[in-house]
C-alpha atoms as a PDB file:
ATOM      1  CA  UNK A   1     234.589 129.932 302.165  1.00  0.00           C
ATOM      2  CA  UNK A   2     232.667 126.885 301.768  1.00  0.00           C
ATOM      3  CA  UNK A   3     229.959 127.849 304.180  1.00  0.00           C
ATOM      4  CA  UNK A   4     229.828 131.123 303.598  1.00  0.00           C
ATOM      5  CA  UNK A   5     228.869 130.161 300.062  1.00  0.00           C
ATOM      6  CA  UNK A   6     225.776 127.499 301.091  1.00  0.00           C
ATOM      7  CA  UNK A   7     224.714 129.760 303.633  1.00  0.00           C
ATOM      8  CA  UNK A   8     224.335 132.351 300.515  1.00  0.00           C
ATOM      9  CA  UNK A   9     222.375 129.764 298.666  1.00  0.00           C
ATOM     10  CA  UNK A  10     220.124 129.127 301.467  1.00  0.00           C
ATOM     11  CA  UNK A  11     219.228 132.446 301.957  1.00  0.00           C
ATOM     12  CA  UNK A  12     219.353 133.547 298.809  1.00  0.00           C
ATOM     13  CA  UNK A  13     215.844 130.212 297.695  1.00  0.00           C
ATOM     14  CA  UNK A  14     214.315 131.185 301.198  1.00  0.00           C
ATOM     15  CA  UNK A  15     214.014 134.457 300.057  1.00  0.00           C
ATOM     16  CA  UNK A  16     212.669 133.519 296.596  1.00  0.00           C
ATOM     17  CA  UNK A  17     210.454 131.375 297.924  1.00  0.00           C
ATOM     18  CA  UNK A  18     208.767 133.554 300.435  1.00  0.00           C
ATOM     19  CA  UNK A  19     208.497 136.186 297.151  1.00  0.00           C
ATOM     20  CA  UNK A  20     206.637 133.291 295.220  1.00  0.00           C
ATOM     21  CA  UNK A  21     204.458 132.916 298.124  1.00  0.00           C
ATOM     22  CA  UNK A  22     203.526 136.424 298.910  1.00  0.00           C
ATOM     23  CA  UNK A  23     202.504 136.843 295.335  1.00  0.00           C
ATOM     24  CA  UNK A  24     201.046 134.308 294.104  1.00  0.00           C
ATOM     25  CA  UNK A  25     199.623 132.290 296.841  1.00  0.00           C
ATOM     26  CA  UNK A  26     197.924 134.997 299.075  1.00  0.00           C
ATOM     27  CA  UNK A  27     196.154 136.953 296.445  1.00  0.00           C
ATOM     28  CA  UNK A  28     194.518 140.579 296.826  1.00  0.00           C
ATOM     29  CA  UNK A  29     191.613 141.624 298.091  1.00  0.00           C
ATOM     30  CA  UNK A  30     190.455 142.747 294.908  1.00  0.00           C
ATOM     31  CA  UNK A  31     191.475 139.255 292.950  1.00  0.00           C
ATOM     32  CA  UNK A  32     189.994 136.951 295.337  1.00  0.00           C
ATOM     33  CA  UNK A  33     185.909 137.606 295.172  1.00  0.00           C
ATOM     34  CA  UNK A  34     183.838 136.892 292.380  1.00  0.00           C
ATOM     35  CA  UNK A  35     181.679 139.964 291.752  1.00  0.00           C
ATOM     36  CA  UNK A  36     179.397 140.431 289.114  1.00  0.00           C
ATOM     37  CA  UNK A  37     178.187 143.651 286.377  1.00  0.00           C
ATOM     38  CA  UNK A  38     175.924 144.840 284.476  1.00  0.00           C
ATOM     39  CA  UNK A  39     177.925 146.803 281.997  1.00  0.00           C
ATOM     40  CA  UNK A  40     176.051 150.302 281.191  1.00  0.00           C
ATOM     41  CA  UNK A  41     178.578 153.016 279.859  1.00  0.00           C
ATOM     42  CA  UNK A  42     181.332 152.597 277.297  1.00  0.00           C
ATOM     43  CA  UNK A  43     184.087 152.880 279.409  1.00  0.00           C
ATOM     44  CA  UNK A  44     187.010 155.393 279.192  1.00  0.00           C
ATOM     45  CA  UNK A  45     189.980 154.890 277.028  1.00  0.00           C
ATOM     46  CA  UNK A  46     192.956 154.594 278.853  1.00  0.00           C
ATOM     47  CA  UNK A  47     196.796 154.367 277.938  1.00  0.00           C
ATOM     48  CA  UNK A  48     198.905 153.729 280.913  1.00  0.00           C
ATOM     49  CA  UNK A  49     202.287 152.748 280.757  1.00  0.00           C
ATOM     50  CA  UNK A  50     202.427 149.308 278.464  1.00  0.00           C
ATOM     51  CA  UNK A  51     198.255 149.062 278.831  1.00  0.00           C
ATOM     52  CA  UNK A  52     196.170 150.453 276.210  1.00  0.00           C
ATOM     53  CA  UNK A  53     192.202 149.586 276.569  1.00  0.00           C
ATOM     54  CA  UNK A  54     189.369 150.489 278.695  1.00  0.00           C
ATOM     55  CA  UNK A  55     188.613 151.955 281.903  1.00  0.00           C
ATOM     56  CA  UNK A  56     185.399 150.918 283.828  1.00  0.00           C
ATOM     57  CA  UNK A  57     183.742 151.917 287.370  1.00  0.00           C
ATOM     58  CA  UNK A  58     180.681 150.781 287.439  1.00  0.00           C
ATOM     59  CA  UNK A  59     178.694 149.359 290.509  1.00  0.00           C
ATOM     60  CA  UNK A  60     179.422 145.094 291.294  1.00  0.00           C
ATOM     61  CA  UNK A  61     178.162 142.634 293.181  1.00  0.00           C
ATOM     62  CA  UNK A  62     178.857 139.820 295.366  1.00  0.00           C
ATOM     63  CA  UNK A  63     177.118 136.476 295.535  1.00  0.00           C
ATOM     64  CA  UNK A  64     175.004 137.534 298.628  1.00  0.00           C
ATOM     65  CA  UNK A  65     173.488 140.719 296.813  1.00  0.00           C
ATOM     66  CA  UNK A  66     175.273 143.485 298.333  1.00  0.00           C
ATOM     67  CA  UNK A  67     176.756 146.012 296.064  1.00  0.00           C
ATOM     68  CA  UNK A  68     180.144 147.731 295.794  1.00  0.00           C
ATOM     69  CA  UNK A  69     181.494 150.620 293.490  1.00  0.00           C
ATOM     70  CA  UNK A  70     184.362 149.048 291.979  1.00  0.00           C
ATOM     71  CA  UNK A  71     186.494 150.622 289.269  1.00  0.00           C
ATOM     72  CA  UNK A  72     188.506 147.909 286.855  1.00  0.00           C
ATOM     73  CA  UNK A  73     190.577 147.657 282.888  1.00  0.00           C
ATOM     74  CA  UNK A  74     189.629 145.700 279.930  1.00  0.00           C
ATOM     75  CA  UNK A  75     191.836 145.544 277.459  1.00  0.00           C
ATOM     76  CA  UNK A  76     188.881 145.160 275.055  1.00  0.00           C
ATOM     77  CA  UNK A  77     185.882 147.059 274.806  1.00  0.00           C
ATOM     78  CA  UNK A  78     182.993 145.462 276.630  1.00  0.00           C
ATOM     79  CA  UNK A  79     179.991 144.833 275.108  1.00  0.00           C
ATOM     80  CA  UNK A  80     177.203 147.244 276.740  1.00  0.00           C
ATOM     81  CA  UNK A  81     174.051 145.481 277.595  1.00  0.00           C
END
C-alpha cells in the first residue's frame, strides 16, 4: 500500500512538472519574436468569451526588415499613428 502510494506521488509531480515545462518554458511561435507596427486602423471590437477589447491585423515586422501579416488583441484601444 505503501508503494503504491509514493509511486502515485511520483508520477503524479513528474507529470506536473513536465505541464509547467511545456507551458511556460517552451513558449509559442507567436510569443517568442519581437515584431514591430505601425498602427493604422482602429481595430475591431471584439467580445470573446471573458475578453472584451480590440482586434488588430495589421502588417509586423521583424528585426531584419521582413514583414509578416499578423493578426493580435488589445485590451485597450491603441493609439493610431
Amino acid at each position: 500500500m505503501r508503494n503504491k502510494k509514493g509511486l502515485l506521488l511520483i508520477l503524479a509531480g513528474l507529470l506536473i512538472t513536465i505541464c509547467v515545462i511545456c507551458e511556460y518554458a517552451l513558449p509559442s511561435d507567436a510569443t517568442a519574436k519581437a515584431y514591430f507596427v505601425h498602427v493604422n486602423t482602429n481595430g475591431e471590437k471584439v467580445q470573446k468569451n471573458q475578453f472584451s477589447g480590440y482586434k488588430y491585423t495589421l502588417k509586423c515586422y521583424k528585426k531584419d526588415g521582413s514583414a509578416e501579416t499578423r493578426t493580435f488583441y488589445s485590451a485597450n484601444k491603441l493609439e493610431k499613428k
